[in-house]
C-alpha atoms as a PDB file:
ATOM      1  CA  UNK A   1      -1.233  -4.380 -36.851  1.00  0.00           C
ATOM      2  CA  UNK A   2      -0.420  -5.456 -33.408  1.00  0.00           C
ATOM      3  CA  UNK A   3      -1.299  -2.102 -32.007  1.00  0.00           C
ATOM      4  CA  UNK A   4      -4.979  -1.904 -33.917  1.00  0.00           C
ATOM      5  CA  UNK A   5      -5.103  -5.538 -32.638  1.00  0.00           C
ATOM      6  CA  UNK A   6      -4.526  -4.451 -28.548  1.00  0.00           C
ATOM      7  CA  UNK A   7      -6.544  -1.253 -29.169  1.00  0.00           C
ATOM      8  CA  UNK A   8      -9.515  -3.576 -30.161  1.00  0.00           C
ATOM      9  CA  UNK A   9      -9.210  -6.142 -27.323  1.00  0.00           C
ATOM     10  CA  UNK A  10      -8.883  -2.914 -24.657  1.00  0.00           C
ATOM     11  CA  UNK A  11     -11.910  -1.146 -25.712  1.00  0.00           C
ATOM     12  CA  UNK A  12     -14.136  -4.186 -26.026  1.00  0.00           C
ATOM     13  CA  UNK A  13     -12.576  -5.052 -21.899  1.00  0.00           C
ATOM     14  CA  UNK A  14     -13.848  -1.523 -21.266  1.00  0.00           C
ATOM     15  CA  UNK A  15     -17.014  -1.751 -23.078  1.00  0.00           C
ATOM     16  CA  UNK A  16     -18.009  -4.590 -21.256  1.00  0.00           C
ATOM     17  CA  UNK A  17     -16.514  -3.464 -17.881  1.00  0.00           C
ATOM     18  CA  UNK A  18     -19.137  -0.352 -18.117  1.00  0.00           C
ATOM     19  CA  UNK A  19     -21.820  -2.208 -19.089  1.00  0.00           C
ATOM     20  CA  UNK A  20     -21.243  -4.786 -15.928  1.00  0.00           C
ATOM     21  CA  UNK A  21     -21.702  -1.911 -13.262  1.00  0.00           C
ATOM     22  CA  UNK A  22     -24.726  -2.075 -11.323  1.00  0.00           C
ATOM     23  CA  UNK A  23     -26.986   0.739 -11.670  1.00  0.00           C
ATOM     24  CA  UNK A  24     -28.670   2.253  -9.085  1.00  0.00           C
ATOM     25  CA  UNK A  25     -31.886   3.197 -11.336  1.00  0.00           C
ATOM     26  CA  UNK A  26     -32.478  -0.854 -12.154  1.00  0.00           C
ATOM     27  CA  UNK A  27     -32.237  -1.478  -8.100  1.00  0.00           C
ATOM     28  CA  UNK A  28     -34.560  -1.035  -5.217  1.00  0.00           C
ATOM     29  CA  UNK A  29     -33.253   1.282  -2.768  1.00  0.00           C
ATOM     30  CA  UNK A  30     -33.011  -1.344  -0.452  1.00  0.00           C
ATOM     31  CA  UNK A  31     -31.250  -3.682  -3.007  1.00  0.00           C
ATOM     32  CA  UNK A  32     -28.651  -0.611  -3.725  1.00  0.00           C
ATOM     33  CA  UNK A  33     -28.093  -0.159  -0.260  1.00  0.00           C
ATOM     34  CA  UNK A  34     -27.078  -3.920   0.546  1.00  0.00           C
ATOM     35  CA  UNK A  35     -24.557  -3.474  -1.919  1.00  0.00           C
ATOM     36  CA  UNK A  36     -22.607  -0.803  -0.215  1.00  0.00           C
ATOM     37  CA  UNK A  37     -23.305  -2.726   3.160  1.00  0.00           C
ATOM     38  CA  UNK A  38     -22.250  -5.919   1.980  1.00  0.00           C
ATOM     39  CA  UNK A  39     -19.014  -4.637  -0.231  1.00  0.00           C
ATOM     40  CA  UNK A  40     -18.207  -2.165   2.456  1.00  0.00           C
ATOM     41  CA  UNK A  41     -17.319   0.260  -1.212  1.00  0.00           C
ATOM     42  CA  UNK A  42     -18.802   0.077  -4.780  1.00  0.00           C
ATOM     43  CA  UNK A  43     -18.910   1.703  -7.594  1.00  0.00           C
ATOM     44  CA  UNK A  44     -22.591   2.132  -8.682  1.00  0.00           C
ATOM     45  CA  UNK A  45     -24.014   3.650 -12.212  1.00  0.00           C
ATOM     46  CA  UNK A  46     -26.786   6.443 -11.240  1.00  0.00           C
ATOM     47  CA  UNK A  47     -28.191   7.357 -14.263  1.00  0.00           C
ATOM     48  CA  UNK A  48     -26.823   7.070 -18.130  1.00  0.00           C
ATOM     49  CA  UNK A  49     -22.814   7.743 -17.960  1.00  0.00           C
ATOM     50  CA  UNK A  50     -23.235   9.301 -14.230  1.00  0.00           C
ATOM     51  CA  UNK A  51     -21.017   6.812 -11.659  1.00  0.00           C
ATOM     52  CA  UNK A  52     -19.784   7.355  -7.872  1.00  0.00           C
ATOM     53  CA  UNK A  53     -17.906   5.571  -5.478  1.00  0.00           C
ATOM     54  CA  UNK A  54     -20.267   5.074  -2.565  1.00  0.00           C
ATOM     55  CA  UNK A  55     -18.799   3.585   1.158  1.00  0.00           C
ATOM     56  CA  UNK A  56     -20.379   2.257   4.188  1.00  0.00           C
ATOM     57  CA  UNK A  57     -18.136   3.885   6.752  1.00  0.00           C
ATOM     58  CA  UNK A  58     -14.966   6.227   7.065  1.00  0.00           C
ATOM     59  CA  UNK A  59     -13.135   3.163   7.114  1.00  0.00           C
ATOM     60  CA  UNK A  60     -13.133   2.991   3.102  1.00  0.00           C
ATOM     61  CA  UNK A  61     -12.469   6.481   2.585  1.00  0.00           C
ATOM     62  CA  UNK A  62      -8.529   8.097   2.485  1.00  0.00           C
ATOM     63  CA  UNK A  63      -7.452   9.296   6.061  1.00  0.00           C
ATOM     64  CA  UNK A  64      -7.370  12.667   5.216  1.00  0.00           C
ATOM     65  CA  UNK A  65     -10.671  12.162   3.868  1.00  0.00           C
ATOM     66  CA  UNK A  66     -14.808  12.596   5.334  1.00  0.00           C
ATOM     67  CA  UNK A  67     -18.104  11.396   4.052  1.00  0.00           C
ATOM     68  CA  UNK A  68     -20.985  12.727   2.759  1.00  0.00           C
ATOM     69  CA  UNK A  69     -24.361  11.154   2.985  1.00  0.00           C
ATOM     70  CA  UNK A  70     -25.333  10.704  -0.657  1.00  0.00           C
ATOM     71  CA  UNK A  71     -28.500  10.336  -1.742  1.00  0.00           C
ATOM     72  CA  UNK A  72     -28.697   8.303  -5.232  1.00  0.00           C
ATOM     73  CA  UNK A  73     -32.297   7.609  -7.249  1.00  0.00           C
ATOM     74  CA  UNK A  74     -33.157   3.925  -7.324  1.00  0.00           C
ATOM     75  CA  UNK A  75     -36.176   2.286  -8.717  1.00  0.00           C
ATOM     76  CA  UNK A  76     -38.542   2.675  -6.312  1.00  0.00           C
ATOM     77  CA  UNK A  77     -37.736   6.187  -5.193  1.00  0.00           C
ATOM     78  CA  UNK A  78     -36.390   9.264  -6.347  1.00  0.00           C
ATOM     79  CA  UNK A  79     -33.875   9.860  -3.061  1.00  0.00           C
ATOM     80  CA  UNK A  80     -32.171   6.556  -1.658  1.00  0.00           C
ATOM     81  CA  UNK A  81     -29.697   6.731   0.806  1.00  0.00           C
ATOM     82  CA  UNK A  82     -26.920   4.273   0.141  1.00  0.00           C
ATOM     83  CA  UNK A  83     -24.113   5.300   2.318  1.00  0.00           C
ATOM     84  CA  UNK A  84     -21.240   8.155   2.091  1.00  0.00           C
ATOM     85  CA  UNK A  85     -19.134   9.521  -0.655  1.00  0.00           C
ATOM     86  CA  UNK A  86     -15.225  10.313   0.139  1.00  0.00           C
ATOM     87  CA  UNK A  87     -14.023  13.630  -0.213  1.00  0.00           C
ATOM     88  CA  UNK A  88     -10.885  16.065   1.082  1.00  0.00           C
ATOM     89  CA  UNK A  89     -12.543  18.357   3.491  1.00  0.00           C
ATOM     90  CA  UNK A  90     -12.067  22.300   3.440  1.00  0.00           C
ATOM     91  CA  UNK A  91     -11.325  24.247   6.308  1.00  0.00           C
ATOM     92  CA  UNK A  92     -14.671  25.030   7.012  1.00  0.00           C
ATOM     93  CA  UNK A  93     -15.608  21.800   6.827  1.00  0.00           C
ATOM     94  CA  UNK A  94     -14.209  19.276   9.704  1.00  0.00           C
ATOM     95  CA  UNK A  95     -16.308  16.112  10.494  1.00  0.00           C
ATOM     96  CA  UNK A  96     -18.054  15.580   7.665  1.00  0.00           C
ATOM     97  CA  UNK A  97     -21.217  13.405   7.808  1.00  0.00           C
ATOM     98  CA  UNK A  98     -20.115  10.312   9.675  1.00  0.00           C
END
């Protein structure tokens, strides 16, 4: 009973965690953008279950990690730039966007 009980209480927490996370498809690009400015990281919705953790400099990312210019749809246009997306580079691939 106890376990039904804490299984209940979890998934309604994570039920209304999701449905808390800004989406970038109800936001202006510019609104979207001030986000990631003013949080310097967050995680933003971009389209039914599609998520991403977008920063506004290196300095949120891992140290072995690079950005990526990431381009999310908002709104008011189909390609908003928001900031940079963390990610382990390859060989091939050494300073990333930033």
């Amino acid at each position: 009973m106890r376990l039904a009980l804490a299984t209940a209480l979890l998934a309604a927490g994570l039920t209304q965690a999701v449905a808390q996370r800004l989406s970038t498809v109800d936001l202006t690009c510019a609104q979207a953008r001030n986000v990631v400015l003013r949080q310097g990281a967050a995680v933003l919705g971009t389209g039914g279950q599609t998520y991403d953790r977008f920063v506004r400099d290196r300095n949120f990312c891992e140290p072995t990690e690079i950005g990526r210019r990431a381009f999310v749809p908002a709104r008011d246009t189909p390609a908003c730039f928001v900031g940079f997306t963390c990610y382990e580079p390859s060989r091939n691939d050494r300073f990333g966007d930033f």
